[in-house]
PDB file of N, CA and C in Angstrom:
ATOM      1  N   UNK A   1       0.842  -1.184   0.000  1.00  0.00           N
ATOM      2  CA  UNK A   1       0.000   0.000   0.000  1.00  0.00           C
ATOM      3  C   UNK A   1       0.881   1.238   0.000  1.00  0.00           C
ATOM      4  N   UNK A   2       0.594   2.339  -0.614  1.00  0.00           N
ATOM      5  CA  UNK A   2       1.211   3.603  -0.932  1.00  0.00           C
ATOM      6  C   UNK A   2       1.126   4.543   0.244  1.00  0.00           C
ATOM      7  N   UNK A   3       1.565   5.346   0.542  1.00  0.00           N
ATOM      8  CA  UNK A   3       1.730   6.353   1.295  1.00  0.00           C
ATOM      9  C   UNK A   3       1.783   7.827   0.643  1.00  0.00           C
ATOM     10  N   UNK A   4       0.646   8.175   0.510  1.00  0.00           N
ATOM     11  CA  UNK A   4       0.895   9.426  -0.596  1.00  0.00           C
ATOM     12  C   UNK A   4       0.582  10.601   0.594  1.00  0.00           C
ATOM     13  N   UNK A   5       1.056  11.879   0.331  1.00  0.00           N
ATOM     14  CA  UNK A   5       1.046  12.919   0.418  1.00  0.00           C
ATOM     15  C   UNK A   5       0.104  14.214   0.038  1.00  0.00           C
ATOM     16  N   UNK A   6       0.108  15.258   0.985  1.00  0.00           N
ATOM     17  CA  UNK A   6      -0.842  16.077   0.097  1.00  0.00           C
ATOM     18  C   UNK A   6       0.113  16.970  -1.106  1.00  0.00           C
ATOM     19  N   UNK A   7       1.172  16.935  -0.594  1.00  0.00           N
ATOM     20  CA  UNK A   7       1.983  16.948  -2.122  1.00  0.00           C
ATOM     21  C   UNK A   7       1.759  16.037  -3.479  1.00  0.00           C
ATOM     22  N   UNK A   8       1.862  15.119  -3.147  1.00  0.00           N
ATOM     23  CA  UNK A   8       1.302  14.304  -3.997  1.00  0.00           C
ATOM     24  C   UNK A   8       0.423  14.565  -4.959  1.00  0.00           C
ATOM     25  N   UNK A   9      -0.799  14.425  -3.742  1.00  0.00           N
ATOM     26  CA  UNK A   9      -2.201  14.954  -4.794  1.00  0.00           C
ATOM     27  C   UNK A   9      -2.153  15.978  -5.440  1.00  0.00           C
ATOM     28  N   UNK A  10      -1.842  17.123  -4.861  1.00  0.00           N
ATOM     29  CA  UNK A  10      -1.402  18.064  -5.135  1.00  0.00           C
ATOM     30  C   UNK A  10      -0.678  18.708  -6.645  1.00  0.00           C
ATOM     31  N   UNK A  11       0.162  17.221  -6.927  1.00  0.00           N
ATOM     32  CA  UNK A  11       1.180  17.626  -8.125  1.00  0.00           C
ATOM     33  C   UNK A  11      -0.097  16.713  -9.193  1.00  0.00           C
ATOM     34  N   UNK A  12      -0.669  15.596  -8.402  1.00  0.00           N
ATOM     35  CA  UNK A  12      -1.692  15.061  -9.307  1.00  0.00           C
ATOM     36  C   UNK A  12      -2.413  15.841 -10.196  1.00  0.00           C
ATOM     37  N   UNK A  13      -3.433  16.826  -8.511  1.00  0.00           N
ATOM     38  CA  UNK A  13      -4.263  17.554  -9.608  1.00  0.00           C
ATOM     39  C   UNK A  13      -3.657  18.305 -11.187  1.00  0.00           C
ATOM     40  N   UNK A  14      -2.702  18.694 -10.839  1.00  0.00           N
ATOM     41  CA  UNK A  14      -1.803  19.682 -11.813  1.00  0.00           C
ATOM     42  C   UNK A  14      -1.190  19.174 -13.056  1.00  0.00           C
ATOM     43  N   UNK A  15      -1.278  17.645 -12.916  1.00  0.00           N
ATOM     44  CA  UNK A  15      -0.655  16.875 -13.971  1.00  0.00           C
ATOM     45  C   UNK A  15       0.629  17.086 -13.943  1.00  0.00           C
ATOM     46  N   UNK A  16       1.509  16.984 -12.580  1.00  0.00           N
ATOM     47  CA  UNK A  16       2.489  17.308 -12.769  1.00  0.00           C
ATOM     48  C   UNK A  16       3.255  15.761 -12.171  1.00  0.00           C
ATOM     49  N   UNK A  17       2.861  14.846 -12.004  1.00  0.00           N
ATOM     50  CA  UNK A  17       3.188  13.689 -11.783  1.00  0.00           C
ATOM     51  C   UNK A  17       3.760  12.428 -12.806  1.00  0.00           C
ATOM     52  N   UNK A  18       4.844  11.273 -12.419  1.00  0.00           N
ATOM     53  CA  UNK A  18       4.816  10.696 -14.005  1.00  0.00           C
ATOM     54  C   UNK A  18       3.830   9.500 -13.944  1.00  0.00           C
ATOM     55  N   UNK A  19       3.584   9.313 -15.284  1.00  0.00           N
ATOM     56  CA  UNK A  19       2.894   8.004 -15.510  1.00  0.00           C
ATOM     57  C   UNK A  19       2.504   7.250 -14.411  1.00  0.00           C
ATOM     58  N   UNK A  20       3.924   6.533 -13.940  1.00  0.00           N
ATOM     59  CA  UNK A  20       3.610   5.601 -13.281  1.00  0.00           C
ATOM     60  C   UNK A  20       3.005   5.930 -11.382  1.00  0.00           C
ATOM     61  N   UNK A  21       3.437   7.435 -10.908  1.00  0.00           N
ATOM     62  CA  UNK A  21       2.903   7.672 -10.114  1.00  0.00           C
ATOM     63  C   UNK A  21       1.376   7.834 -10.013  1.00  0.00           C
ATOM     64  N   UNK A  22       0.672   8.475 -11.363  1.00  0.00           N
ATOM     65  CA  UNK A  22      -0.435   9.775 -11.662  1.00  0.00           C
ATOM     66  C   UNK A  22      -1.444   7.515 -11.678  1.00  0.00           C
ATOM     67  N   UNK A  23      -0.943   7.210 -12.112  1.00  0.00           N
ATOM     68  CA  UNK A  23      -1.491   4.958 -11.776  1.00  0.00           C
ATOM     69  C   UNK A  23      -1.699   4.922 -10.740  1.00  0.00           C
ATOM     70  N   UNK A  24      -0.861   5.042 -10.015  1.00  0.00           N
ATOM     71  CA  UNK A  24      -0.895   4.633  -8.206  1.00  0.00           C
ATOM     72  C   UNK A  24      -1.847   5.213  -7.518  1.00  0.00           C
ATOM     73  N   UNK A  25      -2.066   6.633  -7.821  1.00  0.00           N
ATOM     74  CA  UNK A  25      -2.381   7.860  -7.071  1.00  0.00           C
ATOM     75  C   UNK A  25      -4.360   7.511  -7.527  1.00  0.00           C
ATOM     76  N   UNK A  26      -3.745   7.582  -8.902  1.00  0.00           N
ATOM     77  CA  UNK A  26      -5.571   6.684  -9.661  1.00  0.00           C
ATOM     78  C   UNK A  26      -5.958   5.552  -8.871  1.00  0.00           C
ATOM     79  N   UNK A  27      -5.467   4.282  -9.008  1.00  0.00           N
ATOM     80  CA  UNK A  27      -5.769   3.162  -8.290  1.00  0.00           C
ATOM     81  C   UNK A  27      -5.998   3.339  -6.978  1.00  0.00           C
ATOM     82  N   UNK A  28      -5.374   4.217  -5.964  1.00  0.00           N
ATOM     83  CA  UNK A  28      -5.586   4.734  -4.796  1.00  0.00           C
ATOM     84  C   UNK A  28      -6.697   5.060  -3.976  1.00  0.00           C
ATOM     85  N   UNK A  29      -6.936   6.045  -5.126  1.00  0.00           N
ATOM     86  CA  UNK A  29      -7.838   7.235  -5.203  1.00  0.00           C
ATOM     87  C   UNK A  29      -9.401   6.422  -5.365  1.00  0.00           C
ATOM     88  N   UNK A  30      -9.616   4.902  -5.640  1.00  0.00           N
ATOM     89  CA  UNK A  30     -10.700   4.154  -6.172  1.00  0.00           C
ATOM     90  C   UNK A  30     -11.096   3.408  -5.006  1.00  0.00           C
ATOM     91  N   UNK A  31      -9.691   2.992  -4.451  1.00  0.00           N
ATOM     92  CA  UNK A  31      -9.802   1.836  -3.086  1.00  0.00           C
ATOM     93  C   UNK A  31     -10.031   2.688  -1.451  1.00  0.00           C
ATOM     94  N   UNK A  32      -9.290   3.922  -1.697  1.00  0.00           N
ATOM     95  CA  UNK A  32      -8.584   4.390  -0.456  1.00  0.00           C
ATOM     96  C   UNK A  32      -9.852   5.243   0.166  1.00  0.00           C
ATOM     97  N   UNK A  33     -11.036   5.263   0.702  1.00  0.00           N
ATOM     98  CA  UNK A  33     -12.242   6.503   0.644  1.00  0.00           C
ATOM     99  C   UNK A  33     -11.089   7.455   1.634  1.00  0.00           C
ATOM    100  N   UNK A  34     -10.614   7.509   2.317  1.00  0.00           N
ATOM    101  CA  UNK A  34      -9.250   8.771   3.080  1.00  0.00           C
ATOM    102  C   UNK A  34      -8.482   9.613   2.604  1.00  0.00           C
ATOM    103  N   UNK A  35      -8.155   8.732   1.707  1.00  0.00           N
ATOM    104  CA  UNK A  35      -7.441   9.357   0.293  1.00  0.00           C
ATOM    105  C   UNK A  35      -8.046   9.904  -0.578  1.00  0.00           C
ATOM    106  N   UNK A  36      -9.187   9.833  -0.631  1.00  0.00           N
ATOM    107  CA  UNK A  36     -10.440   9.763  -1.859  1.00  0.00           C
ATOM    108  C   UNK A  36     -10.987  11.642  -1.192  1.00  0.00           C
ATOM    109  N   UNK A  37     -11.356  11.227   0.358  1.00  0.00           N
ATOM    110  CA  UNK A  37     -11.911  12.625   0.678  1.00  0.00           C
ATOM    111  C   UNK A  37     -10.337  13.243   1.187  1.00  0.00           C
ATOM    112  N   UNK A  38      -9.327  13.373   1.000  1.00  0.00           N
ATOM    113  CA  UNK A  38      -8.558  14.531   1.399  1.00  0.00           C
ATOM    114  C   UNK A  38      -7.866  15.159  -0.431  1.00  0.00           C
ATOM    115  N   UNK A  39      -8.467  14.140  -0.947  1.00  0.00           N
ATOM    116  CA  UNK A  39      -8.070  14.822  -2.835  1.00  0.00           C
ATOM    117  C   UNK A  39      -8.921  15.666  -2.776  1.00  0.00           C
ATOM    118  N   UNK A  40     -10.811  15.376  -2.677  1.00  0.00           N
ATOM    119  CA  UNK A  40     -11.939  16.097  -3.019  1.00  0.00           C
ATOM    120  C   UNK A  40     -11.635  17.229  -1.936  1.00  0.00           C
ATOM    121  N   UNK A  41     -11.119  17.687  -1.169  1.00  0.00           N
ATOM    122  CA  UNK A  41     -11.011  18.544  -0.200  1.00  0.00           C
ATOM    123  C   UNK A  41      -9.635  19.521  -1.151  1.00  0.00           C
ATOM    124  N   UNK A  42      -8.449  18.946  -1.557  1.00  0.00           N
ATOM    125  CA  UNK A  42      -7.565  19.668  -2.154  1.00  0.00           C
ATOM    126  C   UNK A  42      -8.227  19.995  -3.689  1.00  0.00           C
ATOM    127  N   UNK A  43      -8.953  19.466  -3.861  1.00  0.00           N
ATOM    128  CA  UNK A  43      -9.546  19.913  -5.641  1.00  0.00           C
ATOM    129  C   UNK A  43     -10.348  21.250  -5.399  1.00  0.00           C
ATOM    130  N   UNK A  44     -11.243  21.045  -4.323  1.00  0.00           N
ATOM    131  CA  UNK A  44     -12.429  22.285  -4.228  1.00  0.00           C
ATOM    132  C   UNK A  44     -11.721  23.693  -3.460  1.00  0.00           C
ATOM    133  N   UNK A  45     -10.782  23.102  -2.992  1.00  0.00           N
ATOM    134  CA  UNK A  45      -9.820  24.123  -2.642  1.00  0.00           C
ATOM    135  C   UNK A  45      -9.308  24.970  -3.741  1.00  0.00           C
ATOM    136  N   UNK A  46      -8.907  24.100  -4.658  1.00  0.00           N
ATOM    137  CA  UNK A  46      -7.916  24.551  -5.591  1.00  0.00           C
ATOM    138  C   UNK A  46      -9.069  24.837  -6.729  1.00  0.00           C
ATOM    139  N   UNK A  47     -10.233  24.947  -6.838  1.00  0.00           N
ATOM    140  CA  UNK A  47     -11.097  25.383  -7.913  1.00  0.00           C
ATOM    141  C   UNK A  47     -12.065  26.533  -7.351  1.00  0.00           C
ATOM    142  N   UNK A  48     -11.839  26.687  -5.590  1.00  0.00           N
ATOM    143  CA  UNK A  48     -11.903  28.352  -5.187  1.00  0.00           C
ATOM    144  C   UNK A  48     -10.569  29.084  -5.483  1.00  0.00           C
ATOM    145  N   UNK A  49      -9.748  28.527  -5.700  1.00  0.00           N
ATOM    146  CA  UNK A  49      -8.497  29.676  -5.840  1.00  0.00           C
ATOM    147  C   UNK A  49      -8.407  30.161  -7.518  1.00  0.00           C
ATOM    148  N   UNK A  50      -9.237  29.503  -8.617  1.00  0.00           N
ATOM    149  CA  UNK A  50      -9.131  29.487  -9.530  1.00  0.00           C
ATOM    150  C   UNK A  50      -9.881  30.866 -10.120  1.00  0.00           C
ATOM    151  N   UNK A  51     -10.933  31.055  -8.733  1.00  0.00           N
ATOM    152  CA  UNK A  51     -12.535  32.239  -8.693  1.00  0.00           C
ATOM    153  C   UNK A  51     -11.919  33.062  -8.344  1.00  0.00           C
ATOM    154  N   UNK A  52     -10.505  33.386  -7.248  1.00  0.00           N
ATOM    155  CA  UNK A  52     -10.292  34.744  -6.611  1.00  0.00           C
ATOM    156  C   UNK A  52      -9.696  35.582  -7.218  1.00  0.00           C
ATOM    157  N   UNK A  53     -10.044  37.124  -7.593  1.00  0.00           N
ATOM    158  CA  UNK A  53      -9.444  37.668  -8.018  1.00  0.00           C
ATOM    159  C   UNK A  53      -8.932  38.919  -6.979  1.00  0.00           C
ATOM    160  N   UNK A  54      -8.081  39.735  -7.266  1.00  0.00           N
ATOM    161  CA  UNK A  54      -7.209  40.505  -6.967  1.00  0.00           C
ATOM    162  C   UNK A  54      -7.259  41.863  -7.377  1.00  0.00           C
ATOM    163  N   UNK A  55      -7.176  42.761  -6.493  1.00  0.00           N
ATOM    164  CA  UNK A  55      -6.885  44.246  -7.023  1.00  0.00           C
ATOM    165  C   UNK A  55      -6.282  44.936  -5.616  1.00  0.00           C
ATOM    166  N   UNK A  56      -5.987  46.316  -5.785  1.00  0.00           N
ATOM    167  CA  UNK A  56      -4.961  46.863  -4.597  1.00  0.00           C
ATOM    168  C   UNK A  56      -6.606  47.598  -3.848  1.00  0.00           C
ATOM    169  N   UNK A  57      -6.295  47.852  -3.020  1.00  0.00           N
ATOM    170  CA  UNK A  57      -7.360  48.990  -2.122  1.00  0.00           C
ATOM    171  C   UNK A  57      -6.922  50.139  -3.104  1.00  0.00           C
ATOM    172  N   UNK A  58      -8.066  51.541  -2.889  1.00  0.00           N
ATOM    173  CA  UNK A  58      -8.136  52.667  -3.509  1.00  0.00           C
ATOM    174  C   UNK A  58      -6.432  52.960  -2.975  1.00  0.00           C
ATOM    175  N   UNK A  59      -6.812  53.403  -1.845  1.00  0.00           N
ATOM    176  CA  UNK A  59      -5.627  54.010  -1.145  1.00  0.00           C
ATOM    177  C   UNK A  59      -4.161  53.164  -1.158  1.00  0.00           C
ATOM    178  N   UNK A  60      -4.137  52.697  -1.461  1.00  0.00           N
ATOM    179  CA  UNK A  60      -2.858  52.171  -1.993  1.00  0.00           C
ATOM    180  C   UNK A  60      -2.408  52.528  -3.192  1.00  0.00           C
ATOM    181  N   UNK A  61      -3.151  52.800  -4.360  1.00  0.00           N
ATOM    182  CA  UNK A  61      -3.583  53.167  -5.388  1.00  0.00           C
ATOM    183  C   UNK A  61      -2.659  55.127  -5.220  1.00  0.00           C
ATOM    184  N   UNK A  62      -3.812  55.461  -4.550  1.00  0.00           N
ATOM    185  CA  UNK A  62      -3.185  57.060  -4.476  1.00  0.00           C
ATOM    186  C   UNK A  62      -2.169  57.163  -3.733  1.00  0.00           C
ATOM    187  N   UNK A  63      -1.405  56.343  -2.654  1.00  0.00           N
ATOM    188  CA  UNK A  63      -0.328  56.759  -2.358  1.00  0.00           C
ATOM    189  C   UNK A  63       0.548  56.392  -3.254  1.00  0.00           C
ATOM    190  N   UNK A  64       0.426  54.997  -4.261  1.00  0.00           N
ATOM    191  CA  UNK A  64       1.958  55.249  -5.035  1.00  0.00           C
ATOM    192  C   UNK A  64       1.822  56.618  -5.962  1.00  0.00           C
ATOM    193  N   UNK A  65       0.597  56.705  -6.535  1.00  0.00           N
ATOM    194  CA  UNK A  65       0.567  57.918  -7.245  1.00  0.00           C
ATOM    195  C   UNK A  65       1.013  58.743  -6.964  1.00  0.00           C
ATOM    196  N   UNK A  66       0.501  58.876  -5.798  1.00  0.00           N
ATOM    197  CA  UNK A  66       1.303  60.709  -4.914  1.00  0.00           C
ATOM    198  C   UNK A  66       2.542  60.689  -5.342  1.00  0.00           C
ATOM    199  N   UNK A  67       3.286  59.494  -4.019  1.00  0.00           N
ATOM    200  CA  UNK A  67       4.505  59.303  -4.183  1.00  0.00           C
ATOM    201  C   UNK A  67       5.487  59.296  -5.675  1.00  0.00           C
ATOM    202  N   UNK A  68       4.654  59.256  -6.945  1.00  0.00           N
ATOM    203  CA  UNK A  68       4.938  59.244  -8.095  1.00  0.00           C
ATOM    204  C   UNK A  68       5.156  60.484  -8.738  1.00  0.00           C
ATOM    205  N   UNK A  69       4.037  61.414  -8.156  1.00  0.00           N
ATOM    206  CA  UNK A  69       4.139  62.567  -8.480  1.00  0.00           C
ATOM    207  C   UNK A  69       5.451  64.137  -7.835  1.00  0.00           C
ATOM    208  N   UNK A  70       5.089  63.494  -6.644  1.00  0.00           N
ATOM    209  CA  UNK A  70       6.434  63.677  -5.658  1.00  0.00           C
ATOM    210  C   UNK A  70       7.495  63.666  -5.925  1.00  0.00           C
ATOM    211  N   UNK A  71       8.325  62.553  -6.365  1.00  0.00           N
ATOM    212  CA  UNK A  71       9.255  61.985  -7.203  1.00  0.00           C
ATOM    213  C   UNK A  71       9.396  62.744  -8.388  1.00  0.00           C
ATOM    214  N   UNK A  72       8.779  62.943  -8.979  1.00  0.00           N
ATOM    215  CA  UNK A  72       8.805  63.443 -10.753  1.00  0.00           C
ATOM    216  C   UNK A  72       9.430  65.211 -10.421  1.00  0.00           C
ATOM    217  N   UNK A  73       8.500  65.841  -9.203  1.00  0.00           N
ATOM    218  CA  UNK A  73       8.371  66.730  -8.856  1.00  0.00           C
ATOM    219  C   UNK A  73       9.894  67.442  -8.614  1.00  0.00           C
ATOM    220  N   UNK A  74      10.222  66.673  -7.278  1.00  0.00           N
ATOM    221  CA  UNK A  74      11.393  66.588  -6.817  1.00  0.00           C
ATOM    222  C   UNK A  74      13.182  66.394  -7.722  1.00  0.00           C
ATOM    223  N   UNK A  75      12.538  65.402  -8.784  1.00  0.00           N
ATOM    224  CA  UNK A  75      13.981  65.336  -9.566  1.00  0.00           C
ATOM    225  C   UNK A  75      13.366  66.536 -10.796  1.00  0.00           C
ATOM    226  N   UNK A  76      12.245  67.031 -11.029  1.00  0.00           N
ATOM    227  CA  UNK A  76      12.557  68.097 -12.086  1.00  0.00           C
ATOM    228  C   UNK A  76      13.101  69.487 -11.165  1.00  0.00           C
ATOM    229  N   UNK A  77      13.299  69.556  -9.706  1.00  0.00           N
ATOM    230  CA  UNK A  77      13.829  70.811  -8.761  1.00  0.00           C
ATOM    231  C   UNK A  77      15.120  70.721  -8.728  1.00  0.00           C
ATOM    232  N   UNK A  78      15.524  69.138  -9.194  1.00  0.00           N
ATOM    233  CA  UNK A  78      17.226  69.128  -8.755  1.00  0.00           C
ATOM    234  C   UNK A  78      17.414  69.952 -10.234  1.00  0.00           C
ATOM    235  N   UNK A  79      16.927  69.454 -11.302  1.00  0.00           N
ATOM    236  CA  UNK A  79      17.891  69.362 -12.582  1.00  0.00           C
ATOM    237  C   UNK A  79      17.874  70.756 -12.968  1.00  0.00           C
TER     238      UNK A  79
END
C-alpha cells in the first residue's frame, strides 16, 4: 500500500506527476475513501483559488501615485 502525500495529490491535480505515479495515485484514489476525501477537499480548494481575483485597495492606489508625483516633482527641482 502507498503512502501518498498532500503533495502528492497536489502535483496530481496539476498533472504534474509521471505516468507511473499519476497509476498509483488513480488506483488509490478508487480503493482508499481517506485518500479519496482529502483529494476532493484539495480539488475544491484549488477550484476556489481558480474564482479569486485581486486588485490593490483605492488608497494604496493614491499613495503610489502621490509618491509618483512627488518623485517626478522633486527630480525636475534638482535638474
Amino acid at each position: 500500500m502507498h503512502s501518498f502525500t498532500q503533495e502528492d495529490l497536489i502535483q496530481y491535480l496539476y498533472n504534474e506527476t509521471s505516468q507511473e505515479k499519476s497509476a498509483a495515485l488513480k488506483a488509490a484514489l478508487e480503493t482508499d475513501w481517506i485518500l479519496r476525501e482529502e483529494f476532493e477537499v484539495i480539488s475544491a480548494a484549488m477550484s476556489g483559488l481558480e474564482k479569486l481575483t485581486f486588485s490593490p485597495r483605492n488608497v494604496a492606489v493614491e499613495y503610489i501615485l502621490n509618491y509618483a508625483e512627488w518623485s517626478v516633482t522633486e527630480l525636475s527641482t534638482e535638474v
